[in-house]
N, C-alpha and C. Protein backbone atom coordinates (compact mmCIF):
# COMPACT_ATOMS: atom_id res chain seq x y z
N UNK A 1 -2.62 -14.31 -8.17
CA UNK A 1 -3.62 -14.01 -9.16
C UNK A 1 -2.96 -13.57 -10.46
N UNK A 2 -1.96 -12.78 -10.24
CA UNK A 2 -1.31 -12.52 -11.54
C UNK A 2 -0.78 -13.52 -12.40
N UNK A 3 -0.35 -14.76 -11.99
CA UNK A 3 0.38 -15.30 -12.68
C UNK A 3 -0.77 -16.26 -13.09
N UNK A 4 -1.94 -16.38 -12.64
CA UNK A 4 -3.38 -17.26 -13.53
C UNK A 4 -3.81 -16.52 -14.39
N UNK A 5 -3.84 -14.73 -14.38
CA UNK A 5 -4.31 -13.98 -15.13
C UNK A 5 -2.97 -14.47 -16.59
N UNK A 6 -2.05 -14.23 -15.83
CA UNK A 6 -0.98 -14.14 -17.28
C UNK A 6 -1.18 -15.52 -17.84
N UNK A 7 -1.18 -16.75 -17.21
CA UNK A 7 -1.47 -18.23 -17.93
C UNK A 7 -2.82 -18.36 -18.44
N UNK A 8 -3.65 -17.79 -18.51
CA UNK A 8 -5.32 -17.24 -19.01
C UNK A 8 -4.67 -16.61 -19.94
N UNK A 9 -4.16 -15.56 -20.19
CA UNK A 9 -3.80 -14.35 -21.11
C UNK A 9 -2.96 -15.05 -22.21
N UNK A 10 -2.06 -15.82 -21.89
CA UNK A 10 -1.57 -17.07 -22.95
C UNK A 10 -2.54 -17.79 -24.03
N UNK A 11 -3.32 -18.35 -23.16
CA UNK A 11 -4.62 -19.31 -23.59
C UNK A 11 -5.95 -18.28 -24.12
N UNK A 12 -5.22 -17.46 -24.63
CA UNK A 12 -6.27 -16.17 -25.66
C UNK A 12 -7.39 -15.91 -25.07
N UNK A 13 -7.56 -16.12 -23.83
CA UNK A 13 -8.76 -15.52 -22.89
C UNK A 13 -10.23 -16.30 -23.18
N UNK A 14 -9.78 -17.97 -23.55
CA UNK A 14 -10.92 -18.54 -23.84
C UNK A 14 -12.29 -18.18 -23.03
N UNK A 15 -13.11 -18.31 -23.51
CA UNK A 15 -14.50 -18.09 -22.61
C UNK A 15 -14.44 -18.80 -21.20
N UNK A 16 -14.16 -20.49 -21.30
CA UNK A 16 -13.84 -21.46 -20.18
C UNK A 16 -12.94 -20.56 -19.28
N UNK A 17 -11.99 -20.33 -19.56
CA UNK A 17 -10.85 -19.92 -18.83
C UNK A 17 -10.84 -18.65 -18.20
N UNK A 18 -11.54 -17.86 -18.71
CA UNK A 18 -12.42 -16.63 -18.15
C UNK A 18 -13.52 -16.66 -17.16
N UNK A 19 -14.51 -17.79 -17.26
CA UNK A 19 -15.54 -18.29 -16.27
C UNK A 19 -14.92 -18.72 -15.04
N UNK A 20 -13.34 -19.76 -15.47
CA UNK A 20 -12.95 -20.12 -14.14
C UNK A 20 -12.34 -19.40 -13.74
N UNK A 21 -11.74 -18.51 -14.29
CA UNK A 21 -10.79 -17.49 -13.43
C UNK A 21 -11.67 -16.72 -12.85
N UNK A 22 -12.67 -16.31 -13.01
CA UNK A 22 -13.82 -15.60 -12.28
C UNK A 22 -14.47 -15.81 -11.39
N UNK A 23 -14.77 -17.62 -11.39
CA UNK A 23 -15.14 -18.56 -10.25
C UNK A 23 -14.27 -18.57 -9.05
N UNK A 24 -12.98 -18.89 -9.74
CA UNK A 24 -11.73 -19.19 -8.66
C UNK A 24 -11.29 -18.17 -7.93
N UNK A 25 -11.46 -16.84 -8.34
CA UNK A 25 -11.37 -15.59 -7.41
C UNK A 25 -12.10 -15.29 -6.67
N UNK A 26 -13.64 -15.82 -6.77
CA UNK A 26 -14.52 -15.84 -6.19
C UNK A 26 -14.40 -16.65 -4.67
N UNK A 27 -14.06 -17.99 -4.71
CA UNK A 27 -13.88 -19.32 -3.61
C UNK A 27 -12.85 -18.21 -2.44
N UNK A 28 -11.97 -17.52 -2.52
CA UNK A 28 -11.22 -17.54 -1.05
C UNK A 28 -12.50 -16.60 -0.36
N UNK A 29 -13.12 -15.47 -0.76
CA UNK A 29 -14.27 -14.58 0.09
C UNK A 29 -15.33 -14.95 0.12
N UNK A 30 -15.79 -16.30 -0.45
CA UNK A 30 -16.36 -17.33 0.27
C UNK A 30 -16.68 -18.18 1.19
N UNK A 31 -15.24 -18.39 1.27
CA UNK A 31 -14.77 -19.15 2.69
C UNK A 31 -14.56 -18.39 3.69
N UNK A 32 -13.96 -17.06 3.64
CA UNK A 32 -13.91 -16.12 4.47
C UNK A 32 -15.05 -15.51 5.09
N UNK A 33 -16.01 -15.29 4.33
CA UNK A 33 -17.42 -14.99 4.47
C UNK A 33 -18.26 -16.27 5.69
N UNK A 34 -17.92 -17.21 4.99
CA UNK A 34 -18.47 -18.59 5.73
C UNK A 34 -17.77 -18.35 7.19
N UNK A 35 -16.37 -18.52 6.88
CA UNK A 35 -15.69 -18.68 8.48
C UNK A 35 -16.02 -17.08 9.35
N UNK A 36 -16.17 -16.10 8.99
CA UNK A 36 -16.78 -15.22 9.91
C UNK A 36 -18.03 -15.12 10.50
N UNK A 37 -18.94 -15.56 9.69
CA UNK A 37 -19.84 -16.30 10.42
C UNK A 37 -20.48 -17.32 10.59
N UNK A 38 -19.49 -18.49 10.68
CA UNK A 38 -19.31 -19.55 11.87
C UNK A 38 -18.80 -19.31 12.88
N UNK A 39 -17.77 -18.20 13.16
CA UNK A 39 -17.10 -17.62 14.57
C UNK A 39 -18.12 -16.82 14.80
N UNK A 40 -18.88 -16.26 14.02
CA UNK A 40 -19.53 -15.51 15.08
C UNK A 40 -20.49 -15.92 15.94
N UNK A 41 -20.94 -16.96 15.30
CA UNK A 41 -22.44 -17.61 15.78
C UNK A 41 -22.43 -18.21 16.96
N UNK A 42 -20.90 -18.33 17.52
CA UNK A 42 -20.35 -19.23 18.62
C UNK A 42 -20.81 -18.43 19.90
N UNK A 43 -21.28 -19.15 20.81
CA UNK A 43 -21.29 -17.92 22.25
C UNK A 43 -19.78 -17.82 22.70
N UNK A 44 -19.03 -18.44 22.42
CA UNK A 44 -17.75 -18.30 22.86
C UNK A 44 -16.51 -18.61 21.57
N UNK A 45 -15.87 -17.60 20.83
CA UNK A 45 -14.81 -18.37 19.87
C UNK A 45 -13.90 -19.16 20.51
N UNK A 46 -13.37 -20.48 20.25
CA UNK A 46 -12.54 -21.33 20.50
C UNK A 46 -11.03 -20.50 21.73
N UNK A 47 -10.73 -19.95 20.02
CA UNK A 47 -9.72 -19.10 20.28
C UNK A 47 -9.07 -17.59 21.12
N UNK A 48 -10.02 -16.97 21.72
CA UNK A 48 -9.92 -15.69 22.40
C UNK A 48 -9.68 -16.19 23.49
N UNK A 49 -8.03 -15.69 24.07
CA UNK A 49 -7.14 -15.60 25.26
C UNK A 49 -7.16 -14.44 25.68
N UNK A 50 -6.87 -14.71 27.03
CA UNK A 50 -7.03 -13.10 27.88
C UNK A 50 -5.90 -12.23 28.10
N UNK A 51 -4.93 -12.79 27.04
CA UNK A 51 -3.64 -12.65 27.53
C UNK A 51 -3.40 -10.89 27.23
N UNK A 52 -3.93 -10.09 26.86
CA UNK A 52 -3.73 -8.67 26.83
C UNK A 52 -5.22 -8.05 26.61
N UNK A 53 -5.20 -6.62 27.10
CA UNK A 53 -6.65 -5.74 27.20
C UNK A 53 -7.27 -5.75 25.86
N UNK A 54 -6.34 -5.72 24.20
CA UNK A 54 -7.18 -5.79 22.99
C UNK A 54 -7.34 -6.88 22.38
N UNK A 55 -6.79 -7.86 22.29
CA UNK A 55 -6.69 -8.76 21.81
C UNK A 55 -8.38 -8.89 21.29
N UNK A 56 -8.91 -9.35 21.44
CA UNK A 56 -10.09 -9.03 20.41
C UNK A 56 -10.42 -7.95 19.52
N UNK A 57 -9.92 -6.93 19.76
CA UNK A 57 -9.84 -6.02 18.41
C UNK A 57 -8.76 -6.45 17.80
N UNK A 58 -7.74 -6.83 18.46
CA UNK A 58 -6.57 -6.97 17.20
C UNK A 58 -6.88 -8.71 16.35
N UNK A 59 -7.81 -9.38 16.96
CA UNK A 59 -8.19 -10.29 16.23
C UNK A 59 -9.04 -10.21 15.52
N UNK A 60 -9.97 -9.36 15.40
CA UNK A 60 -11.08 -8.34 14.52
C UNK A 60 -9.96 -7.72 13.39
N UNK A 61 -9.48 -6.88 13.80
CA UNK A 61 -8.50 -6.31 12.39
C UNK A 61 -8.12 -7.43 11.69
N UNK A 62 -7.53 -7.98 12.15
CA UNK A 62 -6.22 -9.08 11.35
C UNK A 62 -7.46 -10.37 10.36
N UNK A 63 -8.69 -10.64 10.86
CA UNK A 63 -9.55 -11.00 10.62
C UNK A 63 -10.22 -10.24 9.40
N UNK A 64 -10.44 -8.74 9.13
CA UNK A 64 -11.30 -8.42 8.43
C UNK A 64 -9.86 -7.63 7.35
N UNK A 65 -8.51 -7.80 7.85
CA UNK A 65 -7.60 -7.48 7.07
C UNK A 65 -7.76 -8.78 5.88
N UNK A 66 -7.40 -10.00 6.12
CA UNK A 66 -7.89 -11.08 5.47
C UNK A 66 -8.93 -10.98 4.83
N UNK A 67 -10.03 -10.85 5.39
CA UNK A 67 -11.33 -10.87 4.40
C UNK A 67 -11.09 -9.52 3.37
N UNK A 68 -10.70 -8.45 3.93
CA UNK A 68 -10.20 -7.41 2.58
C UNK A 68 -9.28 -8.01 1.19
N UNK A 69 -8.24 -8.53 1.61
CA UNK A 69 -7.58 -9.26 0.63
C UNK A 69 -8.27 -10.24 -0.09
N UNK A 70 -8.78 -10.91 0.48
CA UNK A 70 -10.23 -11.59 0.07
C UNK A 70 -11.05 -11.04 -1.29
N UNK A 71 -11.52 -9.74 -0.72
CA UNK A 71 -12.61 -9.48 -1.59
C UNK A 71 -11.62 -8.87 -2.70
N UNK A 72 -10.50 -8.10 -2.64
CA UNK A 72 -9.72 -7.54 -3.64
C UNK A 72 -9.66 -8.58 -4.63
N UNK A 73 -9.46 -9.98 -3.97
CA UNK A 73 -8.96 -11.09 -4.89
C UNK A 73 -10.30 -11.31 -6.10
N UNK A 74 -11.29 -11.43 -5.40
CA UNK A 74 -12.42 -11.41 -6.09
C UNK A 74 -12.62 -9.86 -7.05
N UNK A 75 -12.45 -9.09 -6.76
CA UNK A 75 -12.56 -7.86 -7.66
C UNK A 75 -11.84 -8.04 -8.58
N UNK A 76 -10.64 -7.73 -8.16
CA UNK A 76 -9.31 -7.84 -9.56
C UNK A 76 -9.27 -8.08 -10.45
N UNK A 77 -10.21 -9.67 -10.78
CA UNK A 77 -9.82 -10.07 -12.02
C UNK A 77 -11.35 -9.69 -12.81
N UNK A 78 -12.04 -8.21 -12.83
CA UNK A 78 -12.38 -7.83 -13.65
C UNK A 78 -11.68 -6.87 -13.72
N UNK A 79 -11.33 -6.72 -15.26
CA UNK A 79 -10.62 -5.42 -16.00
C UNK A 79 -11.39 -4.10 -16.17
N UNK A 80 -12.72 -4.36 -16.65
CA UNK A 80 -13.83 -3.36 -17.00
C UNK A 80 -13.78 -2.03 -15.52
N UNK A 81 -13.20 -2.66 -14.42
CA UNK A 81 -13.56 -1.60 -13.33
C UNK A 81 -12.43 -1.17 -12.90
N UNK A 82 -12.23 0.58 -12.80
CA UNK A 82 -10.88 0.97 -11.99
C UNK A 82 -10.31 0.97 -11.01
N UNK A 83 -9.22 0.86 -11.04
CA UNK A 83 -8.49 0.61 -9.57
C UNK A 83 -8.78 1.51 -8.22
N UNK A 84 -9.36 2.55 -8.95
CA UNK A 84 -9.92 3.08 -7.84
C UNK A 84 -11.34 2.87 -7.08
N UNK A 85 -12.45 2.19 -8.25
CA UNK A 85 -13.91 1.79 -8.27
C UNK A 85 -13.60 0.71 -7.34
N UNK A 86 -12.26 0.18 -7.86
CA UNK A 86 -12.59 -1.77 -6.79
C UNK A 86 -11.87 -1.27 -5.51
N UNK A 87 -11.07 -0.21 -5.15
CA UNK A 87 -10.79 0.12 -4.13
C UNK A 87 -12.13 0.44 -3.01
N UNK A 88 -12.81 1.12 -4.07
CA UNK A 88 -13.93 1.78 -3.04
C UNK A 88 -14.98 0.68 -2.39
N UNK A 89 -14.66 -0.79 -3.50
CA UNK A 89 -16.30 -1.72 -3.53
C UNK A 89 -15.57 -2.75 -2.61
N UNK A 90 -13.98 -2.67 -2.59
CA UNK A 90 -13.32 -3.52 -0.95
C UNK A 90 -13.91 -2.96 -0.31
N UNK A 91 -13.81 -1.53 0.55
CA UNK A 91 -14.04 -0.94 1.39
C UNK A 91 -15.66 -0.78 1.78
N UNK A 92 -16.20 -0.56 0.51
CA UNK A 92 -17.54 -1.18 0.74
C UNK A 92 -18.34 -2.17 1.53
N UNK A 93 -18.16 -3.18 0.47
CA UNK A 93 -18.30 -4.91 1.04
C UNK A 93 -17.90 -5.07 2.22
N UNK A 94 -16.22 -4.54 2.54
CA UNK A 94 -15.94 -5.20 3.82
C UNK A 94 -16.56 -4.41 5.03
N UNK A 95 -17.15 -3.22 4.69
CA UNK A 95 -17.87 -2.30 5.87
C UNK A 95 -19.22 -2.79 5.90
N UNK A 96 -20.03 -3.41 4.86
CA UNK A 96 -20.97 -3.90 5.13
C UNK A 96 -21.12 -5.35 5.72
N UNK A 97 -20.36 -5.86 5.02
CA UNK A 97 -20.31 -7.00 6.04
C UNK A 97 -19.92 -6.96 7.86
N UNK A 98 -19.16 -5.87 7.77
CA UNK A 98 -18.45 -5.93 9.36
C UNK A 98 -19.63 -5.55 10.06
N UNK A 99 -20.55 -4.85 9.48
CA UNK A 99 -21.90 -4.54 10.16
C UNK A 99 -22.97 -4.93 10.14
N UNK A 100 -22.91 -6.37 9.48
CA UNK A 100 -23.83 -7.43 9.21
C UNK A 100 -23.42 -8.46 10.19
N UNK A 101 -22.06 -8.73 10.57
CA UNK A 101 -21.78 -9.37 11.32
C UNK A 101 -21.77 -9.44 12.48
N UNK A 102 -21.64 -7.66 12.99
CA UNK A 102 -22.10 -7.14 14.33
C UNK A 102 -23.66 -7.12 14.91
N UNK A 103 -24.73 -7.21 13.66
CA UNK A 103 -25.66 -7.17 13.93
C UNK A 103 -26.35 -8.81 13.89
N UNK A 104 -25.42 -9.57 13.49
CA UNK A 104 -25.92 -10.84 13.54
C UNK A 104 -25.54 -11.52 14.84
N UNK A 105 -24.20 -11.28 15.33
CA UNK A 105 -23.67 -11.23 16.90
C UNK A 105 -24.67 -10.76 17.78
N UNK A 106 -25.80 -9.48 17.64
CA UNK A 106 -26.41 -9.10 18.58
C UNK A 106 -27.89 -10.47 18.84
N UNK A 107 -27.62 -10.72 18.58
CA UNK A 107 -28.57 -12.55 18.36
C UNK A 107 -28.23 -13.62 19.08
N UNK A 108 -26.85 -13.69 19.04
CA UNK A 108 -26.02 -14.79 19.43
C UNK A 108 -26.10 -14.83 20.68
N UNK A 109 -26.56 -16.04 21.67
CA UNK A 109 -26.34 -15.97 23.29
C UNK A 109 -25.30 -15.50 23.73
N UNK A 110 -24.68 -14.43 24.68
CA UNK A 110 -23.34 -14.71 25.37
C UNK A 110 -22.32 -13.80 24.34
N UNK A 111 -23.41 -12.82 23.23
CA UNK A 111 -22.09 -12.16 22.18
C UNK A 111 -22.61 -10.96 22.49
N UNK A 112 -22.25 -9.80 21.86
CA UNK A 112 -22.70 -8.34 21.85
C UNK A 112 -22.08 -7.99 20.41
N UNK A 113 -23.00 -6.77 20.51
CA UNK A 113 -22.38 -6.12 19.29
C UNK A 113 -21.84 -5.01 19.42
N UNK A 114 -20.84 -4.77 19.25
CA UNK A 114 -19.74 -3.23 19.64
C UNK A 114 -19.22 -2.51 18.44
N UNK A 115 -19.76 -0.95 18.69
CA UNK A 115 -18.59 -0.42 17.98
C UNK A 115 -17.62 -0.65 17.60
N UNK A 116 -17.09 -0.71 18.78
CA UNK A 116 -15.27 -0.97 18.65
C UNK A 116 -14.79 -1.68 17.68
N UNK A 117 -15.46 -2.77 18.09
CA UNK A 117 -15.50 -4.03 16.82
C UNK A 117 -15.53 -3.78 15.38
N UNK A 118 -16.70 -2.79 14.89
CA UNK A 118 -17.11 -2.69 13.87
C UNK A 118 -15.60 -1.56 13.42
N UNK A 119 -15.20 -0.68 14.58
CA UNK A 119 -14.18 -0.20 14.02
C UNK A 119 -12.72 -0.69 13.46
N UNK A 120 -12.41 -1.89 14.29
CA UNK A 120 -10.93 -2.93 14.10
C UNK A 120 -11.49 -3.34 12.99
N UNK A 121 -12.67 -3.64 12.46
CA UNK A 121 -12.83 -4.47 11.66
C UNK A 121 -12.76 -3.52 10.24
N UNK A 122 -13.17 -2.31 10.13
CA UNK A 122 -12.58 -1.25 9.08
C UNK A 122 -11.22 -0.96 8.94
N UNK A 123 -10.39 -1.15 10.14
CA UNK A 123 -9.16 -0.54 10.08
C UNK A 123 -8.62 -1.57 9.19
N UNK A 124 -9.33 -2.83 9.49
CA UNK A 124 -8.66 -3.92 9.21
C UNK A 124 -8.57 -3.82 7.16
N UNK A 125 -9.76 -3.66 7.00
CA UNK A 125 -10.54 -3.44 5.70
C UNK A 125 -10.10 -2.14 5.14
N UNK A 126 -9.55 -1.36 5.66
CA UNK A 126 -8.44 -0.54 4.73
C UNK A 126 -6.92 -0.70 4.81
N UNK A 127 -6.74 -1.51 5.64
CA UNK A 127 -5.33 -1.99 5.39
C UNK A 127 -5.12 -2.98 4.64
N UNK A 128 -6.13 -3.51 4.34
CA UNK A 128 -5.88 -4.48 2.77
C UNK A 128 -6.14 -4.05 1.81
N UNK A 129 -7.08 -2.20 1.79
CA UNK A 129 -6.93 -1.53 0.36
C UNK A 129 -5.39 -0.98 0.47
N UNK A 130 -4.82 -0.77 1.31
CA UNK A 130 -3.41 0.04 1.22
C UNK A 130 -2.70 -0.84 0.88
N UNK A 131 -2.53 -2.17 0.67
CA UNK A 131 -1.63 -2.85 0.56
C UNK A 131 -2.19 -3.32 -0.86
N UNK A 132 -3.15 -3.67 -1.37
CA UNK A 132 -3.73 -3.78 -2.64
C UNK A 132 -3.24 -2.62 -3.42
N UNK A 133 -3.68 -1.34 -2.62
CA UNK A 133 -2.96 -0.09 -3.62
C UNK A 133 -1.55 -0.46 -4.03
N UNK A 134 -0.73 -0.72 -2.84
CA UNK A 134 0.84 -0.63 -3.10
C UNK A 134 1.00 -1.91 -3.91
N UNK A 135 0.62 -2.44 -4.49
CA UNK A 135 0.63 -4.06 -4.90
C UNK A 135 0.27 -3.83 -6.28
N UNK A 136 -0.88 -3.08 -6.91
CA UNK A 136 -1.38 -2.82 -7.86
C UNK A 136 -0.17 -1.28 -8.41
N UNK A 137 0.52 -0.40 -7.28
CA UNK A 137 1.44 0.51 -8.38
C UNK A 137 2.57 -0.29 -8.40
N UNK A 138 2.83 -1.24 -7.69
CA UNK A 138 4.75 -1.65 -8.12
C UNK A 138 3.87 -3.02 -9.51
N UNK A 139 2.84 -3.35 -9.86
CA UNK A 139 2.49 -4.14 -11.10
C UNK A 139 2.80 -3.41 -12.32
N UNK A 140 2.16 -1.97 -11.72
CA UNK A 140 1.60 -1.27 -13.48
C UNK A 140 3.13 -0.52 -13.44
């Protein structure tokens, strides 16, 4: 993102170039949004092996770690809001969604909706503000 912001920042922050950079940050927590619930809607995800007792929470974290980075990507490239405001509106978004998703699972044939879940899926969603934090002080 930085280096579209800085090739935007070249090109004097045309209006165009501002709309798409705004658009284009937008498309990855889109897709992320989409693909969480298309997995969820599944009575069974493709992918869940039995091969250890968490493995579905640790595929919940690593899952809603992604969608955190996600939404940071989409925040970022407004300037008007502080690094601490878009910290809080990751953590936000991604807690509301994780509990939109749990409650849309409780629908699904053959799914449930769990705590637990909703918790991997926060841990997950502040470990992409901690790493956004550390990312945003080695910038400035």
């Amino acid at each position: 993102m930085h280096f579209i912001h800085t090739f935007i920042a070249k090109r004097n922050h045309s209006l165009i170039s501002s709309i798409t950079l705004n658009i284009l940050s937008k498309l990855p927590l889109l897709v992320a949004s989409a693909g969480i619930f298309y997995f969820s809607s599944l009575p069974q995800p493709p992918f869940v092996l039995t091969s250890f007792q968490w493995q579905d929470k640790v595929l919940h974290l690593a899952a809603y770690f992604a969608y955190g980075i996600t939404i940071a990507l989409a925040i970022h490239v407004h300037q008007s809001i502080s690094s601490k405001k878009k910290m809080t509106l990751i953590g936000f978004i991604g807690f509301l969604y994780a509990l939109s998703d749990e409650f849309h699972q409780s629908f699904v044939p053959g799914r449930t909706s769990e705590l637990g879940d909703i918790i991997a899926d926060w841990i997950g969603v502040i470990s992409a503000i901690m790493l956004y934090r550390l990312i945003i002080k080695r910038i400035a």
